[in-house]
Every structure is written in C-alpha cells, then in structure tokens.
C-alpha atoms as a PDB file:
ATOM      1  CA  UNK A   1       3.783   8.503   3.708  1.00  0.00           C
ATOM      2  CA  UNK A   2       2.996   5.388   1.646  1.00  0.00           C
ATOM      3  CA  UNK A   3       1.408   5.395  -2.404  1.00  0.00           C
ATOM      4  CA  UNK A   4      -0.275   3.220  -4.589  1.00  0.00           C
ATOM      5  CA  UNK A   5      -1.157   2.907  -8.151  1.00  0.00           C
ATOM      6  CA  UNK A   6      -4.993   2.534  -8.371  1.00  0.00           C
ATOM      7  CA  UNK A   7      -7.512   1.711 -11.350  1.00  0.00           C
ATOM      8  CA  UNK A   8     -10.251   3.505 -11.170  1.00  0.00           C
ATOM      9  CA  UNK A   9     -13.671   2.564 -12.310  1.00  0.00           C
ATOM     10  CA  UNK A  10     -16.292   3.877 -14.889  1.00  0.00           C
ATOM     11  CA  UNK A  11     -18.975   5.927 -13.498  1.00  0.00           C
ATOM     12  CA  UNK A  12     -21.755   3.294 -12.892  1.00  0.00           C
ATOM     13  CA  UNK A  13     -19.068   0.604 -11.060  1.00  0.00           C
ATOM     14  CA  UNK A  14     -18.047   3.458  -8.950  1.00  0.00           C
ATOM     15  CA  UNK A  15     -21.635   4.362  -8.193  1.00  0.00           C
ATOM     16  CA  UNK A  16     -22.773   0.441  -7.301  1.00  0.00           C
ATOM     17  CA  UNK A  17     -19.510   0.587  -5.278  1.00  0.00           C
ATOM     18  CA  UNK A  18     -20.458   3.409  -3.269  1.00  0.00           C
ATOM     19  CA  UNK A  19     -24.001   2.559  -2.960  1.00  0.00           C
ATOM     20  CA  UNK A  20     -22.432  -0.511  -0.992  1.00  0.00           C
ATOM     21  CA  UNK A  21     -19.986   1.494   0.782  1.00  0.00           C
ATOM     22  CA  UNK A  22     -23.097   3.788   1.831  1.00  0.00           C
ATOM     23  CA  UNK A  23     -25.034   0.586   2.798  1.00  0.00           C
ATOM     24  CA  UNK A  24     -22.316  -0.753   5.022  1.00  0.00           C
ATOM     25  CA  UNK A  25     -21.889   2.870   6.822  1.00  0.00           C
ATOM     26  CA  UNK A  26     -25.511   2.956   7.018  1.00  0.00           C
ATOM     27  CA  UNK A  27     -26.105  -0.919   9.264  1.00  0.00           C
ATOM     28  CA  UNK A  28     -23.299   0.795  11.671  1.00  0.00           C
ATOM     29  CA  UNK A  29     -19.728  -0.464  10.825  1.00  0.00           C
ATOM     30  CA  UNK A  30     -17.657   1.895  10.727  1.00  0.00           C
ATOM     31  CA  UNK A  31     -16.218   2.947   7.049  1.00  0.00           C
ATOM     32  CA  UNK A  32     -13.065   3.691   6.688  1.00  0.00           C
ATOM     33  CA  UNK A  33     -12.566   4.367   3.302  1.00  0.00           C
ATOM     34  CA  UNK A  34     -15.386   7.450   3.262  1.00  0.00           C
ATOM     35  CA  UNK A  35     -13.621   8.441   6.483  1.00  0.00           C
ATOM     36  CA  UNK A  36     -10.592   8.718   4.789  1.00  0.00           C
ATOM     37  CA  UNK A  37     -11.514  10.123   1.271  1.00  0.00           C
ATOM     38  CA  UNK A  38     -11.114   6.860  -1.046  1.00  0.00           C
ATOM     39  CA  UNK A  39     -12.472   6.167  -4.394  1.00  0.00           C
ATOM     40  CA  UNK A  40     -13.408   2.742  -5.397  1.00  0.00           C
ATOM     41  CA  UNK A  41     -10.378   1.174  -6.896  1.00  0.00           C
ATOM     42  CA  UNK A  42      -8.218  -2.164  -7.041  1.00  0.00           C
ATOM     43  CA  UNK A  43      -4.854  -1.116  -6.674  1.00  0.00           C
ATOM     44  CA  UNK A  44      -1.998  -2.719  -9.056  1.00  0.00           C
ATOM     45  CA  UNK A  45       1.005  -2.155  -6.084  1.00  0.00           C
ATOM     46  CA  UNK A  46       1.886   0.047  -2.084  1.00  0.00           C
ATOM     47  CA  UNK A  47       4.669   1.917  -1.564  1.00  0.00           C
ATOM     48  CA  UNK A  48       6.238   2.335   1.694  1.00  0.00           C
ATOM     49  CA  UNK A  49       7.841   5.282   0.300  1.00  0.00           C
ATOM     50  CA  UNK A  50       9.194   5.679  -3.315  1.00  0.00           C
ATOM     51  CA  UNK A  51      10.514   8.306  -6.033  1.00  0.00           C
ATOM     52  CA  UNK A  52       7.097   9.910  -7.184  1.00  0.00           C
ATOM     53  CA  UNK A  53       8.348  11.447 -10.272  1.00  0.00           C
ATOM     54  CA  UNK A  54       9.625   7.932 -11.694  1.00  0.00           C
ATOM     55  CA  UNK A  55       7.349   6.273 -10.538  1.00  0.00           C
ATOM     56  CA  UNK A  56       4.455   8.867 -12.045  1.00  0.00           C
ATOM     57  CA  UNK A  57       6.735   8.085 -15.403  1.00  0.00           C
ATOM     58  CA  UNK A  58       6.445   4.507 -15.320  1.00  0.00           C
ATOM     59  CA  UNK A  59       2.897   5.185 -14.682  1.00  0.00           C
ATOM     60  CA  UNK A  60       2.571   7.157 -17.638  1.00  0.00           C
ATOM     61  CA  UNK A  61       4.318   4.186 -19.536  1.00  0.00           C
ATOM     62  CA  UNK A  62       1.933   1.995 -18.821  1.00  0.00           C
ATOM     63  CA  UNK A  63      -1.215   4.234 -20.210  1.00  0.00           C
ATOM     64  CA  UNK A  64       0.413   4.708 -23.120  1.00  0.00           C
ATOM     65  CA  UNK A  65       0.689   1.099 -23.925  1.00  0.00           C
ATOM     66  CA  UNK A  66      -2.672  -0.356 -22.896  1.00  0.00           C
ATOM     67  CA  UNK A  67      -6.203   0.481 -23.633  1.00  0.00           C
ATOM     68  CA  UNK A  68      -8.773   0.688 -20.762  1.00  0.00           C
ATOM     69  CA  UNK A  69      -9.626  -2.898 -19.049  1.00  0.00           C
ATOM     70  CA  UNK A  70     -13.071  -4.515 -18.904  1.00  0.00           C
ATOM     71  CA  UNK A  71     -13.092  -6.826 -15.584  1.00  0.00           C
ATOM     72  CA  UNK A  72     -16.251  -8.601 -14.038  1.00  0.00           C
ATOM     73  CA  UNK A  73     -16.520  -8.743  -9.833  1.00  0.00           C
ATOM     74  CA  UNK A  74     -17.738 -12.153  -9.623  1.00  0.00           C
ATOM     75  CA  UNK A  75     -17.141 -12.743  -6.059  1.00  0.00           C
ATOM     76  CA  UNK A  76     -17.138 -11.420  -2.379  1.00  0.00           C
ATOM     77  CA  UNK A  77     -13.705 -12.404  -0.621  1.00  0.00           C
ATOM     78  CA  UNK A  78     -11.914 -11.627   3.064  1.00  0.00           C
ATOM     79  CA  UNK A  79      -7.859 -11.220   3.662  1.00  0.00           C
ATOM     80  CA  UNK A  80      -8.310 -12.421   6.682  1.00  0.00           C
ATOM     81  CA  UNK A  81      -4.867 -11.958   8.572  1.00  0.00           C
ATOM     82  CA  UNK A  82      -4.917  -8.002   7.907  1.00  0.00           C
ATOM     83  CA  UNK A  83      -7.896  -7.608  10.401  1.00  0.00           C
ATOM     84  CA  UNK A  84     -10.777  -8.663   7.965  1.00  0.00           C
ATOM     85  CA  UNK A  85     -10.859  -6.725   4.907  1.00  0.00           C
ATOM     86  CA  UNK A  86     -13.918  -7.675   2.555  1.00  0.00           C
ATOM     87  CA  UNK A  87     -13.417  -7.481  -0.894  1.00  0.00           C
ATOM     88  CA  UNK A  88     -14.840  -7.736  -4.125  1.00  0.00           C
ATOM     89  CA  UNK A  89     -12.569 -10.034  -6.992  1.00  0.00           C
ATOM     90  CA  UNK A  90     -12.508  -9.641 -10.289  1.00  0.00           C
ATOM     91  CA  UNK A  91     -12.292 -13.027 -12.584  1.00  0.00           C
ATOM     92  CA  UNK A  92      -8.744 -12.909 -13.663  1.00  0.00           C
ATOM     93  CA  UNK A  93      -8.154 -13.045 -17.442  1.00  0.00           C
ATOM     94  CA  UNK A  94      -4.898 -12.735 -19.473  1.00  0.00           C
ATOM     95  CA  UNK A  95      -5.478  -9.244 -20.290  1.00  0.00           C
ATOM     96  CA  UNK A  96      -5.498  -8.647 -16.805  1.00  0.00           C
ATOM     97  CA  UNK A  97      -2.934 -10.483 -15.627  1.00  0.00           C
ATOM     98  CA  UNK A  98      -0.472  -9.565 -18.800  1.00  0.00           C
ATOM     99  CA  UNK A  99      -0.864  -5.446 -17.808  1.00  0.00           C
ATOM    100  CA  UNK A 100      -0.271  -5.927 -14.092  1.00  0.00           C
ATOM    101  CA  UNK A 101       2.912  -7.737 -15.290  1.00  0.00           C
ATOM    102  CA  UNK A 102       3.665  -5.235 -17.991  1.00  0.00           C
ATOM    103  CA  UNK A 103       3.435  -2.775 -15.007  1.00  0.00           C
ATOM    104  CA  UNK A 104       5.652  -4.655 -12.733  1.00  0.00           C
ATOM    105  CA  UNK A 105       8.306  -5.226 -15.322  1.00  0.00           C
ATOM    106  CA  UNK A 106       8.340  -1.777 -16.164  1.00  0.00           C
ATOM    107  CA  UNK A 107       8.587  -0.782 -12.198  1.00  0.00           C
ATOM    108  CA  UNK A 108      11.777  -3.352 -12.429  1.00  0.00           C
ATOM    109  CA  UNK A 109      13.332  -1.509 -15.110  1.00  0.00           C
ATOM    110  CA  UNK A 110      12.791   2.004 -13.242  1.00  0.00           C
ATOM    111  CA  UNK A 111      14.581   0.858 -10.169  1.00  0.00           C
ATOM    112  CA  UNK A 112      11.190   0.532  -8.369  1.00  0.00           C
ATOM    113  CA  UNK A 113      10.566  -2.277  -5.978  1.00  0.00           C
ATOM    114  CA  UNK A 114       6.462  -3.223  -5.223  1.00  0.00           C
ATOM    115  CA  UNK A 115       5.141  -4.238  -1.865  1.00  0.00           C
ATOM    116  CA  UNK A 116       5.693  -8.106  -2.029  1.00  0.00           C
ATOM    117  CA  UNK A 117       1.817  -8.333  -1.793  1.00  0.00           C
ATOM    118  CA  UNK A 118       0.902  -6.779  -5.335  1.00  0.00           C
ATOM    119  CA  UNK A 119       4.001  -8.439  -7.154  1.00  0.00           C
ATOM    120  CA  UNK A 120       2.825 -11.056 -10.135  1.00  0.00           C
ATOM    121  CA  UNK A 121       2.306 -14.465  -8.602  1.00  0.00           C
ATOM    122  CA  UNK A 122       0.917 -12.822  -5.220  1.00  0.00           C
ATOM    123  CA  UNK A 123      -1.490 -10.141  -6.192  1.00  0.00           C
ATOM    124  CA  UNK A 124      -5.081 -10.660  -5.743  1.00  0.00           C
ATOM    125  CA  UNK A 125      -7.303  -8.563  -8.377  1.00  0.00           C
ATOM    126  CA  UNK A 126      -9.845  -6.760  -5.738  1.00  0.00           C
ATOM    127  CA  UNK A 127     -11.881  -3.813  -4.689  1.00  0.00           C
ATOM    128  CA  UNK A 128     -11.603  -2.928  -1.407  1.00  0.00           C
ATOM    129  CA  UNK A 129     -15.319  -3.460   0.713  1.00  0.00           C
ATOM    130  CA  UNK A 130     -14.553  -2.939   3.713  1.00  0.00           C
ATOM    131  CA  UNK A 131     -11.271  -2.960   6.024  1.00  0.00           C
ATOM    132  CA  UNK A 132     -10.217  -3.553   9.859  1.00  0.00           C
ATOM    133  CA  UNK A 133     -13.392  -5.791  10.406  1.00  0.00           C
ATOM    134  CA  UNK A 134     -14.461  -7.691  13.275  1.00  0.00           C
ATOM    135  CA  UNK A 135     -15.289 -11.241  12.550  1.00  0.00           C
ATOM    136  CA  UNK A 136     -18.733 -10.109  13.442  1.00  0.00           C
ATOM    137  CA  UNK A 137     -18.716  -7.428  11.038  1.00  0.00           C
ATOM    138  CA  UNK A 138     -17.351  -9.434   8.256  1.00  0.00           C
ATOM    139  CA  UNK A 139     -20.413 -11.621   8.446  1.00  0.00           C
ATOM    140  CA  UNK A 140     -22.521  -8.581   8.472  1.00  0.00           C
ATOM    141  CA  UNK A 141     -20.917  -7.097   5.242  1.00  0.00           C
ATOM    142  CA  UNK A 142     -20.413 -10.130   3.508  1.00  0.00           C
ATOM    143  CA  UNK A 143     -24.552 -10.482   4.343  1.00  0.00           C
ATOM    144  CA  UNK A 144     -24.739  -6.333   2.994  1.00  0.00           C
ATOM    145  CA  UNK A 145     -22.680  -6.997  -0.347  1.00  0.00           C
ATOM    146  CA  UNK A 146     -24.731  -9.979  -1.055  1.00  0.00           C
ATOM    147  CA  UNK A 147     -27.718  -8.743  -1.061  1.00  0.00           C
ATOM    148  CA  UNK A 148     -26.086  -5.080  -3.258  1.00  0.00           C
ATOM    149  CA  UNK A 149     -25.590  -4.557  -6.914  1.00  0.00           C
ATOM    150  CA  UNK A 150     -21.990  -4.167  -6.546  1.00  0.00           C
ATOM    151  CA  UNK A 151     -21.211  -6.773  -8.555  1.00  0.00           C
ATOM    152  CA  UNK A 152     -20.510  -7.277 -12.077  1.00  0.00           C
ATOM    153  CA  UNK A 153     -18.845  -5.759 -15.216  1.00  0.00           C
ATOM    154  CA  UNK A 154     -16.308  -2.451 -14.476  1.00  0.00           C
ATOM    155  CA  UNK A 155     -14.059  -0.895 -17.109  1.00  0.00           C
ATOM    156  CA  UNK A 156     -11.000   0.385 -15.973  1.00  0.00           C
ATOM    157  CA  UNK A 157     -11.163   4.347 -16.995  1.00  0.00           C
ATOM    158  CA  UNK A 158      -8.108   5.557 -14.979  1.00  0.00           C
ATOM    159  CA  UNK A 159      -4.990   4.658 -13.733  1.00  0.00           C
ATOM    160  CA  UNK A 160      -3.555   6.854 -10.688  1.00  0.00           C
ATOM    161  CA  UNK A 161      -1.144   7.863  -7.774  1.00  0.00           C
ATOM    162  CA  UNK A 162      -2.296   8.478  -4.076  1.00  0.00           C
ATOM    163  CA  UNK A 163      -1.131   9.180  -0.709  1.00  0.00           C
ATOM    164  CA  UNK A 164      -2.692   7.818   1.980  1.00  0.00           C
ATOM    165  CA  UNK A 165      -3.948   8.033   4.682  1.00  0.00           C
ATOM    166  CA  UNK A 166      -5.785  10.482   4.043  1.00  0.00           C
ATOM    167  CA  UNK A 167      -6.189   9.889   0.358  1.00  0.00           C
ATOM    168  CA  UNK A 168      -4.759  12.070  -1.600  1.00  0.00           C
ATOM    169  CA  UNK A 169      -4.028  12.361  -5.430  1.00  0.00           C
ATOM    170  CA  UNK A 170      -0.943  13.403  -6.364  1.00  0.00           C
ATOM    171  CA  UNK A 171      -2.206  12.355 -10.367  1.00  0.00           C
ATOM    172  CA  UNK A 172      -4.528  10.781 -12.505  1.00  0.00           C
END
C-alpha cells in the first residue's frame, strides 16, 4: 500500500477546510476524501511502498528541527492531467520551501527515495479540494471554494504518516 508524510492543520484551517469539503459533498460531487477517511493536509512526499520505521525516523528528524509553519492559501488551483484535482496553494515562502528541502535531504541521507512529484523543484505546496473531477465538476467546485472561507492563514500543527486508501495513520 502507498504512504505519505502530511502536515496537518490547526483546528480552525481544518474546520474551514471541511466546511468546504461538506459544501462540495453537499451540491452532489462525489467526495472522495470523506469517503475515504482524510484529514485536510498538504502532503510534503508518496510512497509507492517504503521502510516505515526509517522513514517514521526521518520523520521524527524533521520535528525535532523545525518549529510549526504559518502558510496562507491564497489561491484555488487544478492538476489537471491526474483527472482534475482542485486544490488550494499556499504562497510559497523560504521557510517553506527550506523545511520541505530539509525533509528531502534528510529522506536522501536515510536511503529514501520521494515520488518524483513532491521532490524540491517539482512540488506544489497544496491542500487537496477535491480529486478525480469532471471538467464539469471542476467548474462547479472551483465556483463552491470561491464563494467558502477556506482560504487564508493555516499553521502547520502536525506532521504525520498514512496509508491510503483508506486513510490510515500509522503516526502523528
């Protein structure tokens, strides 16, 4: 089964997220990320499959070193080529950008090799909105989020390790 490191969110980011989630449910599209048990999160790399004990140390590395993150969702955006996934992006700032590649470097250094998508120089800072979307439905939850309170400021509370799909958290 694949993993991922996720940041999670402080409790009223996660609560404006899943307000929107709600919403989107709610006008009919179907929600995959309540159907599956997810938490609102931007996640800093995938795993096909990997060593979850080293990796759950390098994890544990990296909270030691860094103090929670402040980020800002500033915009609404769509990966377009994995079947319309809306998103929400942070503004990228150095702090940002230096512990994602503290992270990656200390993945390097444990043997541990990222998904090619969340490596430094290709990741996109993002919460998941909503995936597998019709371009109809994109319109409809880019319309949704628009009109939500989802974004603006989030601190980074929690770093942690799922399975998915279904979510499932080996630790926090």
């Amino acid at each position: 089964m694949p993993y991922a490191v996720e940041l999670y969110f402080d409790t009223d980011a996660e609560r404006r997220i899943r307000h929107l989630w709600q919403a989107i449910a709610t006008a009919g599209v179907r929600f995959i990320p309540l159907e599956i048990g997810a938490r609102p999160h931007s996640s800093l790399t995938a795993f096909d499959e990997v060593d979850a004990s080293a990796l759950m140390m390098t994890i544990q590395s990296l909270s030691r070193q860094n103090d929670p993150l402040e980020i800002l969702f500033a915009s609404i955006g769509c990966f377009a080529r994995d079947h319309g996934v809306v998103f929400i992006a942070s503004v990228v700032h150095a702090d940002l950008l230096a512990q994602h590649s503290n992270f990656h470097n200390l993945l390097h250094r444990s043997g541990l090799s990222s998904n090619s998508l969340y490596v430094p120089g290709n990741w996109v800072a993002h919460c998941t909105i909503a995936p597998q979307l019709s371009p109809r439905e994109i319109a409809q939850v880019f319309q949704i989020a628009l009109s939500s309170d989802a974004l603006g400021a989030a601190h980074c509370t929690e770093i942690a390790l799922v399975q998915y799909h279904p979510v499932r958290e080996i630790a926090r």
